[in-house]
Protein backbone atom coordinates (compact mmCIF):
# COMPACT_ATOMS: atom_id res chain seq x y z
CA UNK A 1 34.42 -5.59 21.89
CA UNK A 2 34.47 -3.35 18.64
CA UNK A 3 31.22 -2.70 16.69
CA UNK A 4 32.37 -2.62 13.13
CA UNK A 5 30.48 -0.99 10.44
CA UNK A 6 29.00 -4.04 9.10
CA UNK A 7 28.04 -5.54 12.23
CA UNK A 8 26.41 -2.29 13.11
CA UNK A 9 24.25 -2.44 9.35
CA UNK A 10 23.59 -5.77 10.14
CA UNK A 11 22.11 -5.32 13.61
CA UNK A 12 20.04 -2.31 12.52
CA UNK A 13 18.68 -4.19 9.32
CA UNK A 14 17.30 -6.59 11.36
CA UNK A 15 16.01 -4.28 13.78
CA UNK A 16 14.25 -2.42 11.00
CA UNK A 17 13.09 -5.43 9.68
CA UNK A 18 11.56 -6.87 13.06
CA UNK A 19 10.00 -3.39 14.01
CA UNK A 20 8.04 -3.40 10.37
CA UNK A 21 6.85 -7.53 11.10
CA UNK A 22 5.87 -6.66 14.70
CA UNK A 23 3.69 -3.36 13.62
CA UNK A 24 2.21 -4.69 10.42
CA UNK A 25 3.95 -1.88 8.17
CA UNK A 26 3.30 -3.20 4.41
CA UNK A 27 6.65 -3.47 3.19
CA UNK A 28 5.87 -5.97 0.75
CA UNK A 29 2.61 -4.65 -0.70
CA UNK A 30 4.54 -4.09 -3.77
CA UNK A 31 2.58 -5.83 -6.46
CA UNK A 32 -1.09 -5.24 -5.21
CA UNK A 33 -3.75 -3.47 -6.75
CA UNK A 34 -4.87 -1.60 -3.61
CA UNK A 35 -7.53 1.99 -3.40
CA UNK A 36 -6.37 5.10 -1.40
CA UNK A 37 -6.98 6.27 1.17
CA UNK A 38 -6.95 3.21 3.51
CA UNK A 39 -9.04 5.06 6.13
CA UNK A 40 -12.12 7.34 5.36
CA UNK A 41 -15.11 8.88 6.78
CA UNK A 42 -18.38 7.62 6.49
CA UNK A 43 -21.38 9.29 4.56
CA UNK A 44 -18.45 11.45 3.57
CA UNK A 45 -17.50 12.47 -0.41
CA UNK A 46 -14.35 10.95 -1.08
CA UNK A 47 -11.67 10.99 -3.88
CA UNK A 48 -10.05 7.26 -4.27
CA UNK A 49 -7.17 6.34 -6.11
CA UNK A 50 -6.84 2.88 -7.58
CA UNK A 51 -3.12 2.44 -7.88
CA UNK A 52 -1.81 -0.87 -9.78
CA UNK A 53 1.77 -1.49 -10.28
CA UNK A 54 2.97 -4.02 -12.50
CA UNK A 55 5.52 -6.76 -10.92
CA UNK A 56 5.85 -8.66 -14.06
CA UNK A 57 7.95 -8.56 -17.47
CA UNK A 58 5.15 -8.37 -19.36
CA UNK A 59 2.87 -5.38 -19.75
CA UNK A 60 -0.81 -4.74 -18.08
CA UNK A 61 -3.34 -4.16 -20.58
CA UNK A 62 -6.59 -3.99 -18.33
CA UNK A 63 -7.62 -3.29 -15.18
CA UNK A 64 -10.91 -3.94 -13.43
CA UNK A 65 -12.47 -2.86 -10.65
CA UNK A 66 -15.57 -4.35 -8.78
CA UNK A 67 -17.06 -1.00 -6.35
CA UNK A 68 -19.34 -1.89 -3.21
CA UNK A 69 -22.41 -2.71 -3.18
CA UNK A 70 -23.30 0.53 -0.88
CA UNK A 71 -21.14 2.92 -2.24
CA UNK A 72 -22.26 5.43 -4.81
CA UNK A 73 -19.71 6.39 -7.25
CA UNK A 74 -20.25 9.92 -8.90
CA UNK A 75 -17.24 10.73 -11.22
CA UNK A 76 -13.36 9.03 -13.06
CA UNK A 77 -10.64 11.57 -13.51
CA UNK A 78 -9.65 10.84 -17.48
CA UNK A 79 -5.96 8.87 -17.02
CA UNK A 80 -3.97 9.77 -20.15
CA UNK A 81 -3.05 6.74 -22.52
CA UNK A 82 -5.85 4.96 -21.09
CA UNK A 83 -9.71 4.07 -21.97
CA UNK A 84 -12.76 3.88 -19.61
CA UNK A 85 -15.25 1.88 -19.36
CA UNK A 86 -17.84 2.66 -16.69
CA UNK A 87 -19.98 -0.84 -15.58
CA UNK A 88 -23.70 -0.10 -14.58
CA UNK A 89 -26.83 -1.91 -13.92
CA UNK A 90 -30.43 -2.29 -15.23
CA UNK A 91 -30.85 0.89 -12.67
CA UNK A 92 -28.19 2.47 -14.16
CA UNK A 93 -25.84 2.37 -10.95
CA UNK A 94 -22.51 2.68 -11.55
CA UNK A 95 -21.11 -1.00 -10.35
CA UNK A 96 -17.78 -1.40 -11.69
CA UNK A 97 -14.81 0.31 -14.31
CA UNK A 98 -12.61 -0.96 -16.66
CA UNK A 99 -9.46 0.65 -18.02
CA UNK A 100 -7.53 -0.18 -20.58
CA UNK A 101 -4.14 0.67 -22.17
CA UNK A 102 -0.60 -0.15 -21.79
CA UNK A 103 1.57 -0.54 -18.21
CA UNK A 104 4.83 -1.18 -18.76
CA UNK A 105 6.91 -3.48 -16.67
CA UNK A 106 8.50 -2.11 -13.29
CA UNK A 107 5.96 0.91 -13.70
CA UNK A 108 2.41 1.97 -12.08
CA UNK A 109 -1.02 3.79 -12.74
CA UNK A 110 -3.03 5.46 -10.67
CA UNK A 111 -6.64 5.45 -11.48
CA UNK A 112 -8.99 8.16 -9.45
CA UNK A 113 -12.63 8.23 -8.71
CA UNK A 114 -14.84 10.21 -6.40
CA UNK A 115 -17.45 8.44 -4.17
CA UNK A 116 -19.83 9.25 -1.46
CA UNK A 117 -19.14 6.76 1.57
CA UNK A 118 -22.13 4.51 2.78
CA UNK A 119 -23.29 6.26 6.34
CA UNK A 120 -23.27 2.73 7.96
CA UNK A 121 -20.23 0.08 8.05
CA UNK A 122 -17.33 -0.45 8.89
CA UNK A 123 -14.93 -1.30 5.99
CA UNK A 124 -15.44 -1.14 1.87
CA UNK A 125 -13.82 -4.02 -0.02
CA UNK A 126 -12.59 -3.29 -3.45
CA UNK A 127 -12.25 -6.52 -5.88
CA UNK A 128 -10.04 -6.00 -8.56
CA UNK A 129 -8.64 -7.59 -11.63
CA UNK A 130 -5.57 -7.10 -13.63
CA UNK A 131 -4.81 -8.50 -16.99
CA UNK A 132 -1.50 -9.02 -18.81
CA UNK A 133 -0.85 -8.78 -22.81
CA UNK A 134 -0.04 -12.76 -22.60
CA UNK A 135 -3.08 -13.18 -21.66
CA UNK A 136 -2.62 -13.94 -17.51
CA UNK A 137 -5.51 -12.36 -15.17
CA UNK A 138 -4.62 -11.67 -11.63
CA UNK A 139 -7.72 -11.53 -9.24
CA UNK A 140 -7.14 -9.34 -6.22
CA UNK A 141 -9.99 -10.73 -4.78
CA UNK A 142 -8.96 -12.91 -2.10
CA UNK A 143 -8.82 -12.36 2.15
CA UNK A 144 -6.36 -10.19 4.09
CA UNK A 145 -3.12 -11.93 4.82
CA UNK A 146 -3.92 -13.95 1.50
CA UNK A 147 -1.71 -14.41 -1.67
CA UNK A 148 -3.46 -11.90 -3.77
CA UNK A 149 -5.89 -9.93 -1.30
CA UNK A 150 -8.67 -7.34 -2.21
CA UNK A 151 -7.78 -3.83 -1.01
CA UNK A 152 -9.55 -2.82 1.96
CA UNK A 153 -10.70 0.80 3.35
CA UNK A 154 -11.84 1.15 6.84
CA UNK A 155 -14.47 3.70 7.29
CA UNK A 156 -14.28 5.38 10.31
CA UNK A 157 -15.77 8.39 12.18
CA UNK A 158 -13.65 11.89 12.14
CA UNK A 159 -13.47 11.61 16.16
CA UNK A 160 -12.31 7.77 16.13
CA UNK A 161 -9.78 8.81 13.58
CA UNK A 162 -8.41 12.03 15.09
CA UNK A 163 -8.17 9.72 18.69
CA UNK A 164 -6.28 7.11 16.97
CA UNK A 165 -2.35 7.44 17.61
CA UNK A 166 -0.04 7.68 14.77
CA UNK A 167 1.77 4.26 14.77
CA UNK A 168 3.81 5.23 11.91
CA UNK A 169 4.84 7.96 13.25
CA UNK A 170 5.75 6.39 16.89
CA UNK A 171 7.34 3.19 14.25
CA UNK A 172 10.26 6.06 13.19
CA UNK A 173 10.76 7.23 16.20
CA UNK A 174 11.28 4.14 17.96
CA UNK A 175 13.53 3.09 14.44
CA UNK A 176 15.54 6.55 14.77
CA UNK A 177 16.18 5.79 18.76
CA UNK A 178 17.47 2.46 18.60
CA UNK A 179 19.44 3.69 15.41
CA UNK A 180 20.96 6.71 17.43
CA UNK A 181 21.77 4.13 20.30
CA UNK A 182 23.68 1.56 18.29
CA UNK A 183 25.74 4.77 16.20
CA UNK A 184 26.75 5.90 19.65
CA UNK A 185 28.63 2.44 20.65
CA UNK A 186 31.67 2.92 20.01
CA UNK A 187 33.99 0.19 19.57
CA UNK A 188 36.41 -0.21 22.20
CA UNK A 189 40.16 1.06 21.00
CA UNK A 190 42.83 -1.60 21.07
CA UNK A 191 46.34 -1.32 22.79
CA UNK A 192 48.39 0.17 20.91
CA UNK A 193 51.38 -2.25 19.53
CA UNK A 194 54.62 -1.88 20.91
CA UNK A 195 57.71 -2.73 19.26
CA UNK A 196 60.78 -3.61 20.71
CA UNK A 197 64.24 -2.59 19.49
């Protein structure tokens, strides 16, 4: 049985493509508005990224994001080409932020803050909002697994994070394994042809 080169893409695309549906690897979270890191520490200072891409042909002019009740948000990192607005309340707690300028299509912005962590909880969700020069607001507000979810961070303790295994990590090994396994088939050589005379 030979093992062409296209049978051999095809059989380690879907391999790829199962391994990243079985571990939950984001490989569609193009298109979200979603805060880095995923994982922090909690009662801890950290420095969050709000990164927003924009999926569609027409540019983002405004982007608005909701912070946690329990968080406490200390300073923005200016983002050239684009204004800040910083939301507060009658106590003068910083709530929410709005930016605005322009994101073209098939580009992204990353817009950075620094936070101290709550010292209880497990997990900060960050509701945010991104508008569109025709007018459209998408509300990345919704539940994991849902059309247009909020971005999630889970807090957890330095030991429970320096315990956890690297999934991603074991993900490309196991990818690189089965992908050294199928390159090492080799197709079977045919007879060679005869000819008679």
């Amino acid at each position: 049985m030979t093992l062409t080169i296209r049978t051999f893409l095809r059989r380690l695309a879907v391999v790829a493509a199962l391994l990243a549906l079985g571990l939950g690897i984001p490989v569609l979270a193009f298109g979200h508005a979603v805060v880095y890191p995923r994982t922090s520490s909690p009662g801890g200072y950290e420095r969050y990224v709000l990164r927003v891409p924009n999926e569609k042909t027409t540019a983002t002019t405004r982007v608005e994001i909701r912070f946690p009740a329990e968080l406490r948000v200390t300073a923005f990192e200016d983002v050239p080409g684009w204004q800040l607005e910083v939301l507060t309340d009658s106590a003068k707690r910083i709530i929410g932020a709005v930016w605005t300028g322009t994101l073209a299509p098939q580009r992204f912005v990353e817009l950075p803050f620094v936070a101290a962590n709550p010292k209880s909880g497990d997990k900060l969700v960050w509701p945010a909002y991104q508008t569109y020069a025709d007018g459209e607001r998408v509300e990345w507000t919704g539940d994991s697994g849902s059309k247009r979810p909020a971005s999630v961070t889970k807090l957890e303790s330095q030991d429970a994070r320096a315990g956890a295994p690297n999934w991603v990590a074991w993900a490309a090994l196991l990818i690189a394994v089965v992908s050294l396994g199928l390159a090492l088939a080799r197709p079977s050589r045919a007879a060679p042809l005869t000819q008679r005379g």
